[in-house]
C-alpha atoms as a PDB file:
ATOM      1  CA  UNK A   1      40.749  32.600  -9.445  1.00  0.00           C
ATOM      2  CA  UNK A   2      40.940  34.874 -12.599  1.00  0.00           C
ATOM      3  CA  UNK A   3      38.081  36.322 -13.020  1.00  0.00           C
ATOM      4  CA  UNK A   4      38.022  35.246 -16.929  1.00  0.00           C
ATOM      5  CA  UNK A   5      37.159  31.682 -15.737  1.00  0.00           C
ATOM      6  CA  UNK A   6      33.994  32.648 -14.977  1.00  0.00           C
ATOM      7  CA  UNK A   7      33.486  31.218 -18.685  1.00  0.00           C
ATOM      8  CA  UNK A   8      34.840  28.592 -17.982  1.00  0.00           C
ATOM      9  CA  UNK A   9      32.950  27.932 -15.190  1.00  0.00           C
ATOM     10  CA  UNK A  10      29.497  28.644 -16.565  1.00  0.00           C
ATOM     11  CA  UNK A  11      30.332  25.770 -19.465  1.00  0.00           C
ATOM     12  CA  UNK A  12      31.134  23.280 -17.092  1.00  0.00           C
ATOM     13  CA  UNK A  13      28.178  23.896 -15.433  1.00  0.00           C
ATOM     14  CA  UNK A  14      25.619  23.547 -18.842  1.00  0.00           C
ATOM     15  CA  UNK A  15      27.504  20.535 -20.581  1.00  0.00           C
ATOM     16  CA  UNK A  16      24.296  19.098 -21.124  1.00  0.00           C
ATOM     17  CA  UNK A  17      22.902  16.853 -23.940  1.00  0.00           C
ATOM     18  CA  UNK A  18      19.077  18.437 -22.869  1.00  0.00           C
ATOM     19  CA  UNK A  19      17.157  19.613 -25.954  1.00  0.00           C
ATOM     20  CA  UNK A  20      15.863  23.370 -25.874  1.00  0.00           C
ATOM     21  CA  UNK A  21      12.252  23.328 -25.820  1.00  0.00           C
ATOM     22  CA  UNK A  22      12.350  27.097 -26.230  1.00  0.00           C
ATOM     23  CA  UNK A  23      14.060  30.137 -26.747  1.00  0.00           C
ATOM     24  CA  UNK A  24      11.716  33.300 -26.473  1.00  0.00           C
ATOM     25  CA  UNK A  25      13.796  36.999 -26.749  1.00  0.00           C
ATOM     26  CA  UNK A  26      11.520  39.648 -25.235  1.00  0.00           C
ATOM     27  CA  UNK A  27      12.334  43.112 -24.951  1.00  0.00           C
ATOM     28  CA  UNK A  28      13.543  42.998 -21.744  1.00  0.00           C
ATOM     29  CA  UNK A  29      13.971  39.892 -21.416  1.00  0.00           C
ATOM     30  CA  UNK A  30      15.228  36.430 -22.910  1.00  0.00           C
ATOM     31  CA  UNK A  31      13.959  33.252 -21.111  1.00  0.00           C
ATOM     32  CA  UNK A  32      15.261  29.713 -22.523  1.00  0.00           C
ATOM     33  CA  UNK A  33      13.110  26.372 -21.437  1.00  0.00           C
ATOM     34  CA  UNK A  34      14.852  23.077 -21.774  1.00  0.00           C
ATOM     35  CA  UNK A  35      13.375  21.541 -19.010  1.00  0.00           C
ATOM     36  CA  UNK A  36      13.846  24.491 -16.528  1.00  0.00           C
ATOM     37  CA  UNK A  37      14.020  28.053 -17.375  1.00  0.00           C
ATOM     38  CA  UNK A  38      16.478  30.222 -17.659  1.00  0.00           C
ATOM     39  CA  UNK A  39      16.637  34.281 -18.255  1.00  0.00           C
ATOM     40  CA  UNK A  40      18.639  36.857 -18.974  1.00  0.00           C
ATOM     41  CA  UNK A  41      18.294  40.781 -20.102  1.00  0.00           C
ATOM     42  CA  UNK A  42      17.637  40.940 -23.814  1.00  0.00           C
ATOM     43  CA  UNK A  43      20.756  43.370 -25.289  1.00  0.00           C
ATOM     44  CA  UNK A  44      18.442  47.047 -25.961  1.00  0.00           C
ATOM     45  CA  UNK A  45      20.043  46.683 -29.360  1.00  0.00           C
ATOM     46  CA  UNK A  46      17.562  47.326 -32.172  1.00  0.00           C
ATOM     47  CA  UNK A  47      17.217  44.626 -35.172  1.00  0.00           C
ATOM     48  CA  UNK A  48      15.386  43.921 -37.808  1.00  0.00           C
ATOM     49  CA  UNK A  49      16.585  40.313 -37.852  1.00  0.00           C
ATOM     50  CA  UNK A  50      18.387  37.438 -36.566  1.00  0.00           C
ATOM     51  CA  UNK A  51      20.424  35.102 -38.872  1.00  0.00           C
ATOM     52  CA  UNK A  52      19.566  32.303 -36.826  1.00  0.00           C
ATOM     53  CA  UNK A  53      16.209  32.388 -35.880  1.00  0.00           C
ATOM     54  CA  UNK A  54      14.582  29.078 -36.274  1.00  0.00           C
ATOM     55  CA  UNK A  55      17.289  26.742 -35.314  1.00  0.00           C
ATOM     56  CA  UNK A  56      17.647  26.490 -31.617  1.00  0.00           C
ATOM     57  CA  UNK A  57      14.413  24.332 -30.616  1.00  0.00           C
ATOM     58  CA  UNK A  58      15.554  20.306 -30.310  1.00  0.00           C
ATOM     59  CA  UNK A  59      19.785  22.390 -30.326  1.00  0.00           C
ATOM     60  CA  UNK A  60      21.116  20.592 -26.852  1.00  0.00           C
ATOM     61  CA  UNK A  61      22.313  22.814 -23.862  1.00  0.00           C
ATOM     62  CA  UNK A  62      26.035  21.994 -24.762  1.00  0.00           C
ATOM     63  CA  UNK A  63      25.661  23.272 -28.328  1.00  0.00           C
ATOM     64  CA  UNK A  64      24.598  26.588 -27.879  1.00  0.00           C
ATOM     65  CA  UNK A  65      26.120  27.215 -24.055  1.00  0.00           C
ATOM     66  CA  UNK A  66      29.358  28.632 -25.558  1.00  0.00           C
ATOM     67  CA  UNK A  67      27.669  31.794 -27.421  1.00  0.00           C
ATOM     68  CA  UNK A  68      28.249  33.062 -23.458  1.00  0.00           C
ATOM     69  CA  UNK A  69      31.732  33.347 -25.223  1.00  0.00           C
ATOM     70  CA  UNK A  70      30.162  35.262 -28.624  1.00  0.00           C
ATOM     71  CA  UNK A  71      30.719  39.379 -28.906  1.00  0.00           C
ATOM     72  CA  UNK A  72      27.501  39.360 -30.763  1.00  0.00           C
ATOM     73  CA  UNK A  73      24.927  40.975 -27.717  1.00  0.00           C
ATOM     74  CA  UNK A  74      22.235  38.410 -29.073  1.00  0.00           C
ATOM     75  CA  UNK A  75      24.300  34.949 -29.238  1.00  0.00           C
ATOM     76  CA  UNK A  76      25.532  36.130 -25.919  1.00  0.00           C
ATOM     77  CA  UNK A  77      22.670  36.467 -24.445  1.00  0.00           C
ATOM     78  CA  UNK A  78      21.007  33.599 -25.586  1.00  0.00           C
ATOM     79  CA  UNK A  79      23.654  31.656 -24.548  1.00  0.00           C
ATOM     80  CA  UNK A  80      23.515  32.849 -20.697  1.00  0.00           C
ATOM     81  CA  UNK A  81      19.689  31.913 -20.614  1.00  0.00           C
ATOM     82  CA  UNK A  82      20.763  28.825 -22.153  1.00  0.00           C
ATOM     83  CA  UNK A  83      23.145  28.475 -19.160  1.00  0.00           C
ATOM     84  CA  UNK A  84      20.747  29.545 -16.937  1.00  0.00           C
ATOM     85  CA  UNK A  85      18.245  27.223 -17.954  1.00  0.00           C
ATOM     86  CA  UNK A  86      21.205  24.806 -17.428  1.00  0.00           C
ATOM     87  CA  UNK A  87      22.376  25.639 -13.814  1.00  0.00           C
ATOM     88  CA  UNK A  88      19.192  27.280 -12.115  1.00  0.00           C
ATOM     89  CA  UNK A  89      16.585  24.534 -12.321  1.00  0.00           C
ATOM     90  CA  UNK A  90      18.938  22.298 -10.553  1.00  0.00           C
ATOM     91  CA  UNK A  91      20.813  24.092  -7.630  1.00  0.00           C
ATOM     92  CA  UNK A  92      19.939  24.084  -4.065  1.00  0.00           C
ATOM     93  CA  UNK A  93      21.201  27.587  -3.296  1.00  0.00           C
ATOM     94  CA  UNK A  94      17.855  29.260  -4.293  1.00  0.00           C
ATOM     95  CA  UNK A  95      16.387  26.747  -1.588  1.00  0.00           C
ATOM     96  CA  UNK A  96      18.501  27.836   1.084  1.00  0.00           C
ATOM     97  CA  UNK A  97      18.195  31.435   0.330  1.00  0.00           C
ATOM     98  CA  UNK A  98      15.830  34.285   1.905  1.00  0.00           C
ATOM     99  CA  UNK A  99      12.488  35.690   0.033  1.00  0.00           C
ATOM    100  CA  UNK A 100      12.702  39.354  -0.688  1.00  0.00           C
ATOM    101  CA  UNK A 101      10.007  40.770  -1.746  1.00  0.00           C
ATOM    102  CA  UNK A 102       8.260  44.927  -1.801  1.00  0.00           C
ATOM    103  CA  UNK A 103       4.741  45.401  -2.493  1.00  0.00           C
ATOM    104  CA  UNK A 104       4.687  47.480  -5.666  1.00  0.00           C
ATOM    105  CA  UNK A 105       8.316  47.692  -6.430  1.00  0.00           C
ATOM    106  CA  UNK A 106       9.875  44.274  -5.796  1.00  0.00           C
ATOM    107  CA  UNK A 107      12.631  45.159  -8.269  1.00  0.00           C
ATOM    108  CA  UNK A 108      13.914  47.168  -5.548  1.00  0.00           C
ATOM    109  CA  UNK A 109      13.893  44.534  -3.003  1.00  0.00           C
ATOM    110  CA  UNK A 110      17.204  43.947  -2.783  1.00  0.00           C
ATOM    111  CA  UNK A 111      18.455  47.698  -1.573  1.00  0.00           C
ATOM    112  CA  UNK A 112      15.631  47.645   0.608  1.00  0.00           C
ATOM    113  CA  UNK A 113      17.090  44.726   2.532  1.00  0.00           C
ATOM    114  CA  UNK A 114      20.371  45.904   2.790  1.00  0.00           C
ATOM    115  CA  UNK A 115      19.424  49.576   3.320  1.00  0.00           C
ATOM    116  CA  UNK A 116      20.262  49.387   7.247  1.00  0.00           C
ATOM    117  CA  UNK A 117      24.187  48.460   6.343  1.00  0.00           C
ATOM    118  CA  UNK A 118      23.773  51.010   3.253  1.00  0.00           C
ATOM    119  CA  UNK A 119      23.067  54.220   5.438  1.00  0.00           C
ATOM    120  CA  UNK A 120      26.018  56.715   5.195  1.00  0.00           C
ATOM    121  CA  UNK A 121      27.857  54.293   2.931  1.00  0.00           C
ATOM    122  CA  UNK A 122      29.654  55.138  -0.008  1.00  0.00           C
ATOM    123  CA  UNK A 123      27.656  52.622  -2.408  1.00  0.00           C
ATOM    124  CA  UNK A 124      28.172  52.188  -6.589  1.00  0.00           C
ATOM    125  CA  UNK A 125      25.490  50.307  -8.359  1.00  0.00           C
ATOM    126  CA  UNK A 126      26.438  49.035 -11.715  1.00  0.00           C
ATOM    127  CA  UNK A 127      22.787  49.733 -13.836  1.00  0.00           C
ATOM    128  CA  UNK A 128      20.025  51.757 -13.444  1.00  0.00           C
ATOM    129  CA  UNK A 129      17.264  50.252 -11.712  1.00  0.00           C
ATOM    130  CA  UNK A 130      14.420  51.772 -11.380  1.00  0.00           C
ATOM    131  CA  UNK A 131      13.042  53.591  -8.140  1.00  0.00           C
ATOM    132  CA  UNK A 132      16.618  54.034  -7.330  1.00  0.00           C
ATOM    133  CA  UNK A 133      16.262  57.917  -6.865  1.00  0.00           C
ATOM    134  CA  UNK A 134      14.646  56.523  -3.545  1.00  0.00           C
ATOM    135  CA  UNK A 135      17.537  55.804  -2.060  1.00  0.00           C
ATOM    136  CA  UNK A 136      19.901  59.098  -3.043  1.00  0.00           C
ATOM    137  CA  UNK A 137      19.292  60.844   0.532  1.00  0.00           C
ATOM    138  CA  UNK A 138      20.153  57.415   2.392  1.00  0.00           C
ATOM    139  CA  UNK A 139      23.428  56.812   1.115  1.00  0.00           C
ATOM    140  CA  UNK A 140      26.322  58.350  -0.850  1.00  0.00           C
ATOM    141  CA  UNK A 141      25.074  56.228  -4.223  1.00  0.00           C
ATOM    142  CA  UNK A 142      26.938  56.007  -7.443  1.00  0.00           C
ATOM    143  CA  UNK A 143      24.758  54.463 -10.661  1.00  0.00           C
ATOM    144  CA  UNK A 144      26.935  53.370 -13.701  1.00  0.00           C
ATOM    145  CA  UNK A 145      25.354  52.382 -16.754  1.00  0.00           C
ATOM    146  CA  UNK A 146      26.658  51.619 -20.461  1.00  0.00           C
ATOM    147  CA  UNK A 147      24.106  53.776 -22.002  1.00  0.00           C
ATOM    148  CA  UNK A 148      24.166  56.529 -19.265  1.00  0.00           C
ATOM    149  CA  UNK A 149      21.059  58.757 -18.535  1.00  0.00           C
ATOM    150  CA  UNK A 150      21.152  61.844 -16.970  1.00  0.00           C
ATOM    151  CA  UNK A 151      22.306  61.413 -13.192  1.00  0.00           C
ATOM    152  CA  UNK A 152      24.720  58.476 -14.326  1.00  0.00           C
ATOM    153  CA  UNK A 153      27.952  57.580 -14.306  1.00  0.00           C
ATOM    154  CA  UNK A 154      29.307  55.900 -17.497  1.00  0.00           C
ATOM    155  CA  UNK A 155      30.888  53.188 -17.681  1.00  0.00           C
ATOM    156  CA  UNK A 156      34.741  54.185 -17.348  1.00  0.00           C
ATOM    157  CA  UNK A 157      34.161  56.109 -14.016  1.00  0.00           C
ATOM    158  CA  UNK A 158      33.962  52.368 -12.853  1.00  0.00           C
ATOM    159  CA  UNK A 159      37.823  52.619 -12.855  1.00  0.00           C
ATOM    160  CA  UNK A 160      37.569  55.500 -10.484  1.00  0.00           C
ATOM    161  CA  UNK A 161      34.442  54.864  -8.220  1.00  0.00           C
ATOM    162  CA  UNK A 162      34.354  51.006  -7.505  1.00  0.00           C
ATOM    163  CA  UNK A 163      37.553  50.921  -5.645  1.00  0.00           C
ATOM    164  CA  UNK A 164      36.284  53.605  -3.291  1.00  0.00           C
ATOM    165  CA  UNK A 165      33.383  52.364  -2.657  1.00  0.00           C
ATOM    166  CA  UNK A 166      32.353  50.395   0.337  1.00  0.00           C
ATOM    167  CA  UNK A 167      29.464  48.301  -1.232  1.00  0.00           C
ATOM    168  CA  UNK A 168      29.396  47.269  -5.073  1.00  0.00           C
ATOM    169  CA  UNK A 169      25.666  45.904  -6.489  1.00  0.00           C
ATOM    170  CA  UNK A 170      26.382  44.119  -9.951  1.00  0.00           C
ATOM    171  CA  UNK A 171      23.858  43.154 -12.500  1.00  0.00           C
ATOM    172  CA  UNK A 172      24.690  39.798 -13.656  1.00  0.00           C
ATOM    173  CA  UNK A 173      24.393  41.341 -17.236  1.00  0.00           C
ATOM    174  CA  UNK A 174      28.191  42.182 -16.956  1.00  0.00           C
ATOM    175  CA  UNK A 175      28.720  38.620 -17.755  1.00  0.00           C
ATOM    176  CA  UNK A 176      26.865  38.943 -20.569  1.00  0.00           C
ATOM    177  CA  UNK A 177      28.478  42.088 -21.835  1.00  0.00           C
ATOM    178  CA  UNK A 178      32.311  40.763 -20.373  1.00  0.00           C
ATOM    179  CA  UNK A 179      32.848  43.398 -18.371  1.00  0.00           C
ATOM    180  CA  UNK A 180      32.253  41.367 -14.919  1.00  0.00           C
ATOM    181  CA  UNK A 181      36.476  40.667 -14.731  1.00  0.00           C
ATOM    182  CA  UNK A 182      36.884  44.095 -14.932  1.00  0.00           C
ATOM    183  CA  UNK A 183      34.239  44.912 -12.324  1.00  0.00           C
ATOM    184  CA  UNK A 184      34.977  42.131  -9.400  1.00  0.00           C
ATOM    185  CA  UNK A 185      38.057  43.098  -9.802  1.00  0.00           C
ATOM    186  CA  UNK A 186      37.734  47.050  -9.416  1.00  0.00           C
ATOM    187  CA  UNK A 187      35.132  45.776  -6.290  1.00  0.00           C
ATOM    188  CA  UNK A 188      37.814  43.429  -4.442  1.00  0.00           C
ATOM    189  CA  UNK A 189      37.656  45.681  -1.501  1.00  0.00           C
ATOM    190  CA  UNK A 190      33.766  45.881  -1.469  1.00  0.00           C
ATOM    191  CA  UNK A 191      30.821  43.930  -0.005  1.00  0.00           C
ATOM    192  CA  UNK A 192      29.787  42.879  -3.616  1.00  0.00           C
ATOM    193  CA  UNK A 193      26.370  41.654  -4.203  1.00  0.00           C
ATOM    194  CA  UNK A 194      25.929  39.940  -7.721  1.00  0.00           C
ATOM    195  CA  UNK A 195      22.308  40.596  -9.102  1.00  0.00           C
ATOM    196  CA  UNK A 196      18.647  40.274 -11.157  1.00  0.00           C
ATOM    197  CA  UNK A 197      17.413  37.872 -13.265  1.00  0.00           C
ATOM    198  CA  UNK A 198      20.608  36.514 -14.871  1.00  0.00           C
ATOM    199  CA  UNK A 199      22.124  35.650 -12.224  1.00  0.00           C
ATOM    200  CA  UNK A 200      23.457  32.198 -12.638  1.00  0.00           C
ATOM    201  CA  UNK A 201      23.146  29.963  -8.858  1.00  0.00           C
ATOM    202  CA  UNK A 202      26.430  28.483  -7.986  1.00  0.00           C
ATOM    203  CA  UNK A 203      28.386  28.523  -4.924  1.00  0.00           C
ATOM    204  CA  UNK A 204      32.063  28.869  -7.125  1.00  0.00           C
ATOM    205  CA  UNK A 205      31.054  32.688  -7.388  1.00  0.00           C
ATOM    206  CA  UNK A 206      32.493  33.480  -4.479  1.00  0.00           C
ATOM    207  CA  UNK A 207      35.990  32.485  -5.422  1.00  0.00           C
ATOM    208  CA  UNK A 208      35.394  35.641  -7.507  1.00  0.00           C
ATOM    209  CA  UNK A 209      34.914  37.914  -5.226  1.00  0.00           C
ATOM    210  CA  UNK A 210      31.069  37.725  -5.002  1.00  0.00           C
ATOM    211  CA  UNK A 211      29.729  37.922  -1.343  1.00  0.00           C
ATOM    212  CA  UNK A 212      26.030  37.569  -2.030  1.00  0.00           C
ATOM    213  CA  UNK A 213      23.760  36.479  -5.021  1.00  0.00           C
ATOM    214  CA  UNK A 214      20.321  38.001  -5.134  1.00  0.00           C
ATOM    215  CA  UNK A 215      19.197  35.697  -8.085  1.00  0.00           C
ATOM    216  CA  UNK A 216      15.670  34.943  -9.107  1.00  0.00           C
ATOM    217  CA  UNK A 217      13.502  31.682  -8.470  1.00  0.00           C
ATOM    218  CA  UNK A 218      10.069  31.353 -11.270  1.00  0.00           C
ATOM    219  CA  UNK A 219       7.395  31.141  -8.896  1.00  0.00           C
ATOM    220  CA  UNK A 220       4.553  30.808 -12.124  1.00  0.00           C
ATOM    221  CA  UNK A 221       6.391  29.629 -15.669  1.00  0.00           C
ATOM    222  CA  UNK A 222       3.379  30.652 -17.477  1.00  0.00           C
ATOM    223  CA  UNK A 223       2.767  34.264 -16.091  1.00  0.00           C
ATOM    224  CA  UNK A 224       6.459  34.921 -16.373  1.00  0.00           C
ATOM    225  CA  UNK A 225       6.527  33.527 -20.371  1.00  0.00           C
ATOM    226  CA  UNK A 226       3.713  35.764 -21.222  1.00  0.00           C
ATOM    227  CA  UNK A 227       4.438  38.592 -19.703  1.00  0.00           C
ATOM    228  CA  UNK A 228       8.171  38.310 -21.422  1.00  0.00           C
ATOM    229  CA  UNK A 229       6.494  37.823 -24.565  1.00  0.00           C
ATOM    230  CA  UNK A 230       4.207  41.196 -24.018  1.00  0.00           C
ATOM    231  CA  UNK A 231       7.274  43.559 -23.977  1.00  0.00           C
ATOM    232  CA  UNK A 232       7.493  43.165 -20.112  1.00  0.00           C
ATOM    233  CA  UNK A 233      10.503  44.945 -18.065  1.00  0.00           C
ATOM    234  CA  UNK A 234      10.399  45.140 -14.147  1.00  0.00           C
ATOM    235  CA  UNK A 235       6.675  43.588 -14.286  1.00  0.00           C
ATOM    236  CA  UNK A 236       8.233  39.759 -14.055  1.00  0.00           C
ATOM    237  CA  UNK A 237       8.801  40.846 -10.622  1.00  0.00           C
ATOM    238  CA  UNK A 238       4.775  41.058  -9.755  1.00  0.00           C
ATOM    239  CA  UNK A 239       3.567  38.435 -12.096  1.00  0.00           C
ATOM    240  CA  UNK A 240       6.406  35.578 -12.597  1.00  0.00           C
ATOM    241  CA  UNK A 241       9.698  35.698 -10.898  1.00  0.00           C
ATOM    242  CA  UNK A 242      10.676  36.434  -6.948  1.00  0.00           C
ATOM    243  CA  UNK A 243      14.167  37.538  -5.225  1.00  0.00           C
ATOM    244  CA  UNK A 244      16.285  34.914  -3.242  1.00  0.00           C
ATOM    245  CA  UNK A 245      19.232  36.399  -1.265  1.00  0.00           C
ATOM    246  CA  UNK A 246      21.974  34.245  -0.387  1.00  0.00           C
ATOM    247  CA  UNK A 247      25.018  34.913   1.494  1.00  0.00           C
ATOM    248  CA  UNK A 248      28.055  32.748  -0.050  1.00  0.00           C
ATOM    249  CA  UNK A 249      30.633  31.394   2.179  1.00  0.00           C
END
């Protein structure tokens, strides 16, 4: 499958007459209700303003789905938590999927499940989580990030280090941001886990090249809205959200 139609995809999946009941942009976070929730990383881009503020509460799913589609960070991102809010609340994956979970830095509980198979391996993670330093005398690990701190790879050595490497971890922001075709592609000879909170739940992800999603289930709506709303980052992880791990076929 070309790994464009992920678009695609994702709009099949939302074409929804469901009103939005919400659409809340945190700093970190964005989190859409219309009658499940749905997140995805807020952009990092400062603004003053939004054109369109005020008009997406009672706006159905299938109107505002296709700003996936938008080059404007915002619309885009609103639109994948619209998706989300879409696709999540209603697929069994999450169901069928294993808890992770790490006392104190459960944003990290996905490497720390793997790390057995990641020992010795030459391993690129696209995004900086953090706590990663962890892991640098385990494994031969590569971070690339758009907006690169110090230790990181930006975002063109992804031409260069994802086809050597033997495992690729991908935020789910790169479908967001458009450059997941680019990426799954540069990973087709990896183990490549798709990742975090914006990770939409459907089983069609492996036709792109996706071996595992570790997506998010809400285990308290109301924790996880407020602490979005209070500028919260990795915190969702302790007070609202909780890693599922599936393996797709």
């Amino acid at each position: 499958m070309f790994s464009q139609q992920i678009y695609d995809l994702l709009l099949d999946h939302s074409n929804s007459n469901t009103a939005i009941q919400e659409v809340l942009i945190g700093l970190t976070w964005t989190m859409c209700n219309a009658q499940g929730i749905g997140l995805s990383m807020s952009p990092g881009i400062p603004t003053r303003t939004l054109p369109w503020s005020g008009t997406l509460v009672n706006q159905t799913i299938a109107n505002i789905a296709p700003w996936i589609r938008s080059w404007d960070s915002y619309q885009a991102t609103v639109g994948m938590s619209v998706i989300n809010a879409a696709i999540n609340s209603h697929s069994p994956l999450p169901e069928t999927g294993q808890p992770l979970s790490l006392p104190g830095s459960s944003n990290l509980a996905v490497f720390e499940h793997f790390l057995p198979q990641l020992r010795g391996k030459r391993v690129s993670i696209i995004g900086r989580y953090p706590g990663l330093s962890r892991y640098e005398t385990e494994m031969e690990i590569n971070v690339i990030e758009l907006n690169p701190e110090p230790g990181d790879f930006p975002s063109p050595a992804s031409e260069y280090l994802l086809p050597q490497s033997e495992w690729v971890f991908l935020t789910a922001t790169s479908i967001v941001n458009k450059t997941f075709p680019r990426l799954v592609e540069l990973a087709k000879n990896a183990t490549l886990v798709l990742m975090g909170p914006t990770v939409p739940w459907l089983a069609e992800l492996a036709e792109f090249g996706v071996n595992y999603l570790a997506g998010v289930t809400v285990t308290n709506p109301v924790a996880l809205r407020q602490t979005i709303a209070e500028g919260g980052g990795i915190r969702i992880f302790e007070t609202g959200v909780e890693y599922r791990l599936v393996q797709l076929p």
